[in-house]
PDB file of N, CA and C in Angstrom:
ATOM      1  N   UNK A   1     151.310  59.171 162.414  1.00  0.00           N
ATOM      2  CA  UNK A   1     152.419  59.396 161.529  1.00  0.00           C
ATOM      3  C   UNK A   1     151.979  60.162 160.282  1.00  0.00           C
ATOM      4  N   UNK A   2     150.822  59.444 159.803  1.00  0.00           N
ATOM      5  CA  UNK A   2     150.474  60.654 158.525  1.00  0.00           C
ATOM      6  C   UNK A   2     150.278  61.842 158.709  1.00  0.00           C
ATOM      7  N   UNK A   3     149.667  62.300 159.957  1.00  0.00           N
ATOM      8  CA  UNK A   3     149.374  63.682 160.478  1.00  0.00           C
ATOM      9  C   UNK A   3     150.435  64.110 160.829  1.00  0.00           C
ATOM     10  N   UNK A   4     151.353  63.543 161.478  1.00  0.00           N
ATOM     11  CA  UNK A   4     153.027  64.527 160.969  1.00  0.00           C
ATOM     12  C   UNK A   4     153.309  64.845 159.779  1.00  0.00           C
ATOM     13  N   UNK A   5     153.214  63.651 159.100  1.00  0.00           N
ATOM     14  CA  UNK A   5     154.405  63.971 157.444  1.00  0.00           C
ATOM     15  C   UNK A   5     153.169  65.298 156.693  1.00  0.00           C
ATOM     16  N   UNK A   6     151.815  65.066 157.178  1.00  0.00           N
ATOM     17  CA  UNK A   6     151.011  65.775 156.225  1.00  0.00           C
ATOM     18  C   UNK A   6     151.328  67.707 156.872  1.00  0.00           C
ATOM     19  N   UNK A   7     151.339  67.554 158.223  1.00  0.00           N
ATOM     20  CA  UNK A   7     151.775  68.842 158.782  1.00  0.00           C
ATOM     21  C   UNK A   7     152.575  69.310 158.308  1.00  0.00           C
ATOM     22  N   UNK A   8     153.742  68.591 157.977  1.00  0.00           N
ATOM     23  CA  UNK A   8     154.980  68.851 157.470  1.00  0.00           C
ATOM     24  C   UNK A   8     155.554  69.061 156.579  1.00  0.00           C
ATOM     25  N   UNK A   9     154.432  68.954 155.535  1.00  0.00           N
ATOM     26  CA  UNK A   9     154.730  69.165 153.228  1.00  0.00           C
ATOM     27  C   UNK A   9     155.434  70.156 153.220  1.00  0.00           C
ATOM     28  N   UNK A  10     155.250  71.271 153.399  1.00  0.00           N
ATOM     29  CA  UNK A  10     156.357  72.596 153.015  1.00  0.00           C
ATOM     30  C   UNK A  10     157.728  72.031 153.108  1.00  0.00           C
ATOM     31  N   UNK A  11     158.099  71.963 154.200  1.00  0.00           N
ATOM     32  CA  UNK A  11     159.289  71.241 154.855  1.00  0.00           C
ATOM     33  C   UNK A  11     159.884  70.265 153.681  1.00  0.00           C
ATOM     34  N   UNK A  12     159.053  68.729 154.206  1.00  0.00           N
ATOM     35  CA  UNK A  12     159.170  68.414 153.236  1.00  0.00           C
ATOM     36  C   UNK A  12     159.698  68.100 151.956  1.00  0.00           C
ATOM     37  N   UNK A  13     158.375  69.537 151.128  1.00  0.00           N
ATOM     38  CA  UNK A  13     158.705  69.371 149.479  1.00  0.00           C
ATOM     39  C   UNK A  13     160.106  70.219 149.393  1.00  0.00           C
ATOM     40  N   UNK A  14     160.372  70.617 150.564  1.00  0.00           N
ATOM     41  CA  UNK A  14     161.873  71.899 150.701  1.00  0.00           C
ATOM     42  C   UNK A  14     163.400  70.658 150.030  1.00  0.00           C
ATOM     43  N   UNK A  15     162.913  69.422 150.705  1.00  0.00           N
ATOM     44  CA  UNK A  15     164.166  68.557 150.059  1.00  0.00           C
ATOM     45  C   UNK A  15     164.163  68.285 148.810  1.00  0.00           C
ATOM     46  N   UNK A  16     163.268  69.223 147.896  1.00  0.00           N
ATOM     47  CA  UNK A  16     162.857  68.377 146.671  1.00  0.00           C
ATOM     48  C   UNK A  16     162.117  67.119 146.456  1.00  0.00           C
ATOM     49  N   UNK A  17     161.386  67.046 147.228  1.00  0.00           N
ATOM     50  CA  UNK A  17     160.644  65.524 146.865  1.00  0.00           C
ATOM     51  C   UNK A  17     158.982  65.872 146.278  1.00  0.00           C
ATOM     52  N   UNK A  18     158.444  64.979 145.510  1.00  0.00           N
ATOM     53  CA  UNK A  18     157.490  65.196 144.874  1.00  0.00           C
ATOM     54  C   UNK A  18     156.581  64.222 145.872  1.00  0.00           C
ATOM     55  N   UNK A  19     156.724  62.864 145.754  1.00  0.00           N
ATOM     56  CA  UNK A  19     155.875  62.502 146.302  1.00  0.00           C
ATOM     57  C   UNK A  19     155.904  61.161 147.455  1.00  0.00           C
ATOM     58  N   UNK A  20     155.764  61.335 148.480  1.00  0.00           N
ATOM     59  CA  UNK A  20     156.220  60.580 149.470  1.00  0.00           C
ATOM     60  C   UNK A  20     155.506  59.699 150.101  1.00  0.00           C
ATOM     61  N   UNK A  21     156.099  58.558 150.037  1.00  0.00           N
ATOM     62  CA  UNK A  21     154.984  57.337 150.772  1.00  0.00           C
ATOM     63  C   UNK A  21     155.844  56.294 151.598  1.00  0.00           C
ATOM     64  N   UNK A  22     154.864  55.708 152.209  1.00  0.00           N
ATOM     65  CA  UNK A  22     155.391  55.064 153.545  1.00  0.00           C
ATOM     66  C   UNK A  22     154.822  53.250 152.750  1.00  0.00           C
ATOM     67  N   UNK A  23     155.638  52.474 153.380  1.00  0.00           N
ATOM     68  CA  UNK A  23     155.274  51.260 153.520  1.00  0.00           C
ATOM     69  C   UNK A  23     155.638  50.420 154.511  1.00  0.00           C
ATOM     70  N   UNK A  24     155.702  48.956 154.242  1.00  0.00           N
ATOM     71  CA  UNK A  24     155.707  48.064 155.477  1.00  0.00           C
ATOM     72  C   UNK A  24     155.467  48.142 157.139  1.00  0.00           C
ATOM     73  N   UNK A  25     155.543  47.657 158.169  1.00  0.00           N
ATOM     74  CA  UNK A  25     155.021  48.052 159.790  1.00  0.00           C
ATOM     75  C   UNK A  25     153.641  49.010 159.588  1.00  0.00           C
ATOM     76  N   UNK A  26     154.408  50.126 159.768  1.00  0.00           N
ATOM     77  CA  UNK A  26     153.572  51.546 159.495  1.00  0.00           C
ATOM     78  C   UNK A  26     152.599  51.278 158.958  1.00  0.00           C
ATOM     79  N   UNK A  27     152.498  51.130 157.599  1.00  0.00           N
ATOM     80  CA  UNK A  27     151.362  51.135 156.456  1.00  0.00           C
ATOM     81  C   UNK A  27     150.526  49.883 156.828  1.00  0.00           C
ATOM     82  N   UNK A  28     150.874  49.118 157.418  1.00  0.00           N
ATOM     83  CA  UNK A  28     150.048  47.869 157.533  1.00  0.00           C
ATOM     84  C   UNK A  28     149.256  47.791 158.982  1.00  0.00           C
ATOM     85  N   UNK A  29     149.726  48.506 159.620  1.00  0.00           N
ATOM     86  CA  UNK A  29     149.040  48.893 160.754  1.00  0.00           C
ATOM     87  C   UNK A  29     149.382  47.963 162.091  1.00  0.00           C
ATOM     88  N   UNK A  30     151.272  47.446 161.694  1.00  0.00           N
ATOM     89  CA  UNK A  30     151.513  46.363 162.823  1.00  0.00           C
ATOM     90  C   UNK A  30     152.669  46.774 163.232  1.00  0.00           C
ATOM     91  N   UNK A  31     153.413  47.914 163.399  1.00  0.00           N
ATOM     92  CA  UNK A  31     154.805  48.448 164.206  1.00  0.00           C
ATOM     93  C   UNK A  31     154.632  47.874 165.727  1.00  0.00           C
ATOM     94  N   UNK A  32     156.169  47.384 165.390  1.00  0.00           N
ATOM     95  CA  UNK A  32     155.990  46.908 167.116  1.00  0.00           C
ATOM     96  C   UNK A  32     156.889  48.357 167.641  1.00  0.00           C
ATOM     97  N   UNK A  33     157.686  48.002 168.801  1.00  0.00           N
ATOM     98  CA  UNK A  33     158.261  49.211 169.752  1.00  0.00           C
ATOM     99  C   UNK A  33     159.549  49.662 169.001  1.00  0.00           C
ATOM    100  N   UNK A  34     160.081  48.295 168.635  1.00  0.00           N
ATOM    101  CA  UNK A  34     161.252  48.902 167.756  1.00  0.00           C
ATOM    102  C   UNK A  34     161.650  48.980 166.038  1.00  0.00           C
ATOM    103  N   UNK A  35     159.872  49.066 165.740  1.00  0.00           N
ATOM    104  CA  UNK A  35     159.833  49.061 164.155  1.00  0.00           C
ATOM    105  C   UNK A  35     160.774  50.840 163.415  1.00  0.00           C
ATOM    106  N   UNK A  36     161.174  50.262 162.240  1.00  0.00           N
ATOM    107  CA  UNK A  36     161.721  51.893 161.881  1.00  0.00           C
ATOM    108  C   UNK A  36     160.615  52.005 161.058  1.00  0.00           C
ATOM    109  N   UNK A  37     160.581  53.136 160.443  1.00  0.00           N
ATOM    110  CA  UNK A  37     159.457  53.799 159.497  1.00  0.00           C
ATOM    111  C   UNK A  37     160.474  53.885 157.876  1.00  0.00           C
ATOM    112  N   UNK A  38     159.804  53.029 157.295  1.00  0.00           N
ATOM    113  CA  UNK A  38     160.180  52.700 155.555  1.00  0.00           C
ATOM    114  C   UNK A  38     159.162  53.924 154.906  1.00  0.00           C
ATOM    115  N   UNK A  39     159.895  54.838 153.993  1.00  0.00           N
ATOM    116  CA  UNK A  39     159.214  56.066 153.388  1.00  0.00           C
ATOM    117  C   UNK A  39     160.428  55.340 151.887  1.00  0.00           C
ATOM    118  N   UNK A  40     159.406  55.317 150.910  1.00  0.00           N
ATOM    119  CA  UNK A  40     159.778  55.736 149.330  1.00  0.00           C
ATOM    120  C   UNK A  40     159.641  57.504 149.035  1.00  0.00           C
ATOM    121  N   UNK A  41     160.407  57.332 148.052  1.00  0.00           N
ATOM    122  CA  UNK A  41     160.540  59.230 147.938  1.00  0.00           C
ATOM    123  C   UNK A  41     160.885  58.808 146.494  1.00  0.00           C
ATOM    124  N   UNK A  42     159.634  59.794 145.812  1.00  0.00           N
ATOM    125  CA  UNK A  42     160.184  60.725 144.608  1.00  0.00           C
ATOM    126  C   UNK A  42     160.606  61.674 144.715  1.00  0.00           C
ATOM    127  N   UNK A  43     162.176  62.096 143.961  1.00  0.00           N
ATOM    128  CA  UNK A  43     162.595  63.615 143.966  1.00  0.00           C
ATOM    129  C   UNK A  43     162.201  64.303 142.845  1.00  0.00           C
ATOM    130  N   UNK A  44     162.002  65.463 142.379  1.00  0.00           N
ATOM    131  CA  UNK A  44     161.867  66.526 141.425  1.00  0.00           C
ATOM    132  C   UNK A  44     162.972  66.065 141.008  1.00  0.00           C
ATOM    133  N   UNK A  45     163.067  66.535 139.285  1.00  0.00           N
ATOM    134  CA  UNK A  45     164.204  66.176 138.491  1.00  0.00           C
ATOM    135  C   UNK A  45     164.907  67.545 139.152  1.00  0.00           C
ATOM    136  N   UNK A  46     166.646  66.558 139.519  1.00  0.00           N
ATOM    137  CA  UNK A  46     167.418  67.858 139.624  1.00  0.00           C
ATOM    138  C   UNK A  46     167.627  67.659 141.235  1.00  0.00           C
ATOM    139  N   UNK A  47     166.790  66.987 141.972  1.00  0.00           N
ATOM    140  CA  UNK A  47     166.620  67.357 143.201  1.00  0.00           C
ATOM    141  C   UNK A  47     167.148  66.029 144.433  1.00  0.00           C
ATOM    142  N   UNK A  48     167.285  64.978 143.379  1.00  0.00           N
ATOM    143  CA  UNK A  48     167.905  63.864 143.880  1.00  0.00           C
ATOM    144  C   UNK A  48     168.937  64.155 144.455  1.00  0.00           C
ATOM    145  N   UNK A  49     169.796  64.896 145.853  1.00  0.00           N
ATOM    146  CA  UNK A  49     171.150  64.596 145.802  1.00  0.00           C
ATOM    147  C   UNK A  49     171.584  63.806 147.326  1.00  0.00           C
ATOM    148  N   UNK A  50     172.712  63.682 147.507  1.00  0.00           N
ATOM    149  CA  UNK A  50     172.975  62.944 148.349  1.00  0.00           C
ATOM    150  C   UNK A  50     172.529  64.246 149.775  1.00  0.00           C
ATOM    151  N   UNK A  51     172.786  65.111 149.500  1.00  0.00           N
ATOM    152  CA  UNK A  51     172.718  65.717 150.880  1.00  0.00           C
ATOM    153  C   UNK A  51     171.151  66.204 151.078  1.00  0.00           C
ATOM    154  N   UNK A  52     170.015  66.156 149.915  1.00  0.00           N
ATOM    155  CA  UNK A  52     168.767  66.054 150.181  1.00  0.00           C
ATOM    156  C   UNK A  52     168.615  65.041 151.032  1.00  0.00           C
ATOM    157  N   UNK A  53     169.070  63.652 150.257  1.00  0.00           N
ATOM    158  CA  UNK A  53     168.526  62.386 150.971  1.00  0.00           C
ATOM    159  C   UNK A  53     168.948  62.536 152.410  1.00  0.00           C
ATOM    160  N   UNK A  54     170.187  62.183 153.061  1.00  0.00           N
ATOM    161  CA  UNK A  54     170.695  62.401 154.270  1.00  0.00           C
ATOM    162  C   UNK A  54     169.563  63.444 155.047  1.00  0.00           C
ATOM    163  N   UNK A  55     169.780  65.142 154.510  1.00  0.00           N
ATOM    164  CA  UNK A  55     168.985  65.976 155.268  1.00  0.00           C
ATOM    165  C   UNK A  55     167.232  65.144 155.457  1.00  0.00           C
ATOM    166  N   UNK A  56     166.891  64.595 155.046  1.00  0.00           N
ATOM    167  CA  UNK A  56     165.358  64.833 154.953  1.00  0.00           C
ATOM    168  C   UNK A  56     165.240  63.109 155.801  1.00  0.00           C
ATOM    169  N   UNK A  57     166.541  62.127 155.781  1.00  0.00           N
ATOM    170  CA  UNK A  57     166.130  61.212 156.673  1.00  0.00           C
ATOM    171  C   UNK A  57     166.358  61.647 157.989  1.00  0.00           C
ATOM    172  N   UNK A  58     167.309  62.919 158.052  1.00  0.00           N
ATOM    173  CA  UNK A  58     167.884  62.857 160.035  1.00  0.00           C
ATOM    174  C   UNK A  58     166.388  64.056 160.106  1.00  0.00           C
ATOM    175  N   UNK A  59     165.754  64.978 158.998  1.00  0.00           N
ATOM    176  CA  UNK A  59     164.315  65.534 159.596  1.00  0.00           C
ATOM    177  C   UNK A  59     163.290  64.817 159.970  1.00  0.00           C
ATOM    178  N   UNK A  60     162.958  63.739 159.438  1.00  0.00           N
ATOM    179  CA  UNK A  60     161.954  62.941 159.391  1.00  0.00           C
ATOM    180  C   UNK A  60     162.254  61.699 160.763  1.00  0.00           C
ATOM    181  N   UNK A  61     163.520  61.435 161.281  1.00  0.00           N
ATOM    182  CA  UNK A  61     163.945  60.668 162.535  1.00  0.00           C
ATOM    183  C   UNK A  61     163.703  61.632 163.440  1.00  0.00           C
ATOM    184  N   UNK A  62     163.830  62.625 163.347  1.00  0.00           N
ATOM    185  CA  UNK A  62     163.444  63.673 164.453  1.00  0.00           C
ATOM    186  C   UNK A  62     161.895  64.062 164.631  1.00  0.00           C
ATOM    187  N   UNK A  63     161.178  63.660 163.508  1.00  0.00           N
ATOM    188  CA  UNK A  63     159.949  64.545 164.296  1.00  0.00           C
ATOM    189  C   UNK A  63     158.901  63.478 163.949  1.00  0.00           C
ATOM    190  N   UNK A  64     159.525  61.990 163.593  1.00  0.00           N
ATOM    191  CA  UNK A  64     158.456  60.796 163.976  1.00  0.00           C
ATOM    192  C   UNK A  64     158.843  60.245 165.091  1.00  0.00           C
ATOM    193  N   UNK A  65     160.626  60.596 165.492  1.00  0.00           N
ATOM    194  CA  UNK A  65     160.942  60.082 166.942  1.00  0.00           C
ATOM    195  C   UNK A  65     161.054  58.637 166.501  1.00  0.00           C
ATOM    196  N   UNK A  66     161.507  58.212 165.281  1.00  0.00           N
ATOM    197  CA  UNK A  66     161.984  56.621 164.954  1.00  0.00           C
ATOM    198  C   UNK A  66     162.685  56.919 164.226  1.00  0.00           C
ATOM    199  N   UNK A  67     163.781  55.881 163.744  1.00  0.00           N
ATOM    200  CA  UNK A  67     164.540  55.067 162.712  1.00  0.00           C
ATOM    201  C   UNK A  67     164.089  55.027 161.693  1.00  0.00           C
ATOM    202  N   UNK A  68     164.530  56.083 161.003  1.00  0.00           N
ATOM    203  CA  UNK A  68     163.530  55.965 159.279  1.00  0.00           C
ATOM    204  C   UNK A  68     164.792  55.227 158.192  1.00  0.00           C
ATOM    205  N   UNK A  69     163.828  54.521 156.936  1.00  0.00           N
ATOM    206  CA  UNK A  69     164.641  53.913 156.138  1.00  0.00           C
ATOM    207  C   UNK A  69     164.361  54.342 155.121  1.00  0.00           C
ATOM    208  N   UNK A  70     165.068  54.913 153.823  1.00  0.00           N
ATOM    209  CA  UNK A  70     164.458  56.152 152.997  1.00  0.00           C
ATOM    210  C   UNK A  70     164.553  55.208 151.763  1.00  0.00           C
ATOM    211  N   UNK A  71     164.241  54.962 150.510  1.00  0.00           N
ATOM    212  CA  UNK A  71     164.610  54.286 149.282  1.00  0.00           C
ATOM    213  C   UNK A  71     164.065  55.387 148.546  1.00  0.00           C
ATOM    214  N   UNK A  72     164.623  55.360 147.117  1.00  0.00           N
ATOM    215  CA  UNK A  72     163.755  55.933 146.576  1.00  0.00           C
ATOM    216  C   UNK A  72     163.517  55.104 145.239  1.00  0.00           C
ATOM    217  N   UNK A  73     162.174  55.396 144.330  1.00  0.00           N
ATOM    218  CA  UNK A  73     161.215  54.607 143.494  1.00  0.00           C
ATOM    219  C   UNK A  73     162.458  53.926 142.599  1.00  0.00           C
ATOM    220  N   UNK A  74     163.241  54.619 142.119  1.00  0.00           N
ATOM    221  CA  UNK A  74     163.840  54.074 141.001  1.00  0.00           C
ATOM    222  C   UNK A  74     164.802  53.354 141.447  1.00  0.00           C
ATOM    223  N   UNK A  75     165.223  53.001 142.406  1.00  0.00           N
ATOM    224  CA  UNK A  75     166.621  52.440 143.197  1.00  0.00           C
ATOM    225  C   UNK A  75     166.158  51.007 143.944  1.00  0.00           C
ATOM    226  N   UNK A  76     164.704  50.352 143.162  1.00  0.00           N
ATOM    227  CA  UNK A  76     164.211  49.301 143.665  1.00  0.00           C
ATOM    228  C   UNK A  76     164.248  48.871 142.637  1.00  0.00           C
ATOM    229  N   UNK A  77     164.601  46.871 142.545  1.00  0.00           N
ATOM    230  CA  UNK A  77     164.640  46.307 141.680  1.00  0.00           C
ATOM    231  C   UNK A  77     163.217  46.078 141.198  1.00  0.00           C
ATOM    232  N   UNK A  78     162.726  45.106 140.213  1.00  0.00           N
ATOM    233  CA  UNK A  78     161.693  44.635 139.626  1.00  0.00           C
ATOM    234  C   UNK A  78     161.135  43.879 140.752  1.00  0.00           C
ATOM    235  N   UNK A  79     161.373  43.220 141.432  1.00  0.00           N
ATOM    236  CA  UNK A  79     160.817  42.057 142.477  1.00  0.00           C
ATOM    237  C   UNK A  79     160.484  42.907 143.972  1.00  0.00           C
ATOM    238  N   UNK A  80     161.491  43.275 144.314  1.00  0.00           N
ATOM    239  CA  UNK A  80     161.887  44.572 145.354  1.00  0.00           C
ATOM    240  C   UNK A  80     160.861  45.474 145.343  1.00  0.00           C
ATOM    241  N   UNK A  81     161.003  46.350 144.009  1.00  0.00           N
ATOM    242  CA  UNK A  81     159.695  47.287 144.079  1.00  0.00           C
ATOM    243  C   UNK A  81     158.461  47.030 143.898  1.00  0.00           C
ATOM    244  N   UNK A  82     157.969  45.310 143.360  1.00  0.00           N
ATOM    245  CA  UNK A  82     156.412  45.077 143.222  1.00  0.00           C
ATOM    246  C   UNK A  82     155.917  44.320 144.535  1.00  0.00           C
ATOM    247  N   UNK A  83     157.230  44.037 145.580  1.00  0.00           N
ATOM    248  CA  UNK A  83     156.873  43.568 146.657  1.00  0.00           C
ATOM    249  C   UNK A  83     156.130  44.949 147.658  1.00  0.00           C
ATOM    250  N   UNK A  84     157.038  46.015 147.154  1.00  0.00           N
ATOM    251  CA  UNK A  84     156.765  47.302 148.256  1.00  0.00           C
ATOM    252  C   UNK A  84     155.386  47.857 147.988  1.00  0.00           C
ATOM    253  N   UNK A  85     154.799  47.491 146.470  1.00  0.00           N
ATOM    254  CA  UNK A  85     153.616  48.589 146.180  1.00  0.00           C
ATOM    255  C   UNK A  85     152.849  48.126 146.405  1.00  0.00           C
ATOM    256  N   UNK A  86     152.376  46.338 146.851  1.00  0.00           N
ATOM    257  CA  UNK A  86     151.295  45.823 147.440  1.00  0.00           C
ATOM    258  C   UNK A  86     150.705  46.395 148.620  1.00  0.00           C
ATOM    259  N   UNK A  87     152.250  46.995 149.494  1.00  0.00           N
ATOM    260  CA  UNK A  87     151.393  47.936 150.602  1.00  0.00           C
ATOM    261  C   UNK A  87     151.521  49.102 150.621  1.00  0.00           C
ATOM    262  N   UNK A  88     151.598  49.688 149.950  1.00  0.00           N
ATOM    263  CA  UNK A  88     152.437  51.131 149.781  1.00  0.00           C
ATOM    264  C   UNK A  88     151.040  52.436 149.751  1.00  0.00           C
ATOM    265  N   UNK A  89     151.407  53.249 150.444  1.00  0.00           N
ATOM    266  CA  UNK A  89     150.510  54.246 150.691  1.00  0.00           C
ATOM    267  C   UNK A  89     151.247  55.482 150.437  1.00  0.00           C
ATOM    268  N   UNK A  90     150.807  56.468 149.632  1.00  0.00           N
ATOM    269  CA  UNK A  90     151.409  57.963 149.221  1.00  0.00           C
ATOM    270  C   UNK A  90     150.772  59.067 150.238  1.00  0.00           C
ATOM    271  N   UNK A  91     151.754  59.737 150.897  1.00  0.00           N
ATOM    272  CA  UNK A  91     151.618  60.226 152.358  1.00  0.00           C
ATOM    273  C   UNK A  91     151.538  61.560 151.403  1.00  0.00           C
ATOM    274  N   UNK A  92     151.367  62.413 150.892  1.00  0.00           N
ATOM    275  CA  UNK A  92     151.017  63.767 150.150  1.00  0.00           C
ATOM    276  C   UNK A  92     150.994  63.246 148.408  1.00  0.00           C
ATOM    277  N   UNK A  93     150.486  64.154 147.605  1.00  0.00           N
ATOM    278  CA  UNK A  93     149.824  63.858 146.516  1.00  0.00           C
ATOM    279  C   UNK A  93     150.506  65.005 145.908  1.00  0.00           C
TER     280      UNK A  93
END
C-alpha cells in the first residue's frame, strides 16, 4: 500500500493535499479481507473542498482496490485524534 500511495504523489498532491497518512488495520500490520484503508489528509490552505475530498477517496478506492475512509486532521476531536496518532504513519512528507 505505501508503494502505491508513494507511486502516486503527483496525483495525489493534484487534490491539494499536503500530507497524507494512513492509520489503523493497515498501519498496524493486521487488515483482515474485508478491512477498509483509514488515510488522514492535510489539505493546502484553499484546497479543502468537498469535491477534492470525494475525487481523491473514489482515486485512492480504485488503485488500492479497497474501501477507503478519508478524515481529515482538523475534523478529529481531542480524544478521536490522540487515539489515531498512536498509530499513525505519514505516507509522503
Amino acid at each position: 500500500m505505501l508503494r502505491l500511495l508513494s507511486q502516486n504523489e503527483r496525483r495525489l498532491r493534484g487534490y491539494g493535499i499536503q500530507r497524507p497518512g494512513f492509520f489503523g488495520s493497515f498501519q498496524r500490520d493486521q487488515p483482515t479481507s474485508d478491512s477498509d484503508v483509514d488515510l488522514d489528509v492535510e489539505f493546502a490552505p484553499g484546497q479543502a473542498t468537498f469535491d477534492h475530498l470525494m475525487e481523491l477517496g473514489e482515486f485512492c478506492e480504485i488503485m488500492l482496490g479497497r474501501r477507503v475512509e478519508i478524515v481529515t486532521s482538523n475534523s478529529l476531536g481531542p480524544h478521536l485524534g490522540a487515539s489515531i496518532l498512536r498509530d499513525f504513519e505519514y505516507v509522503l512528507r
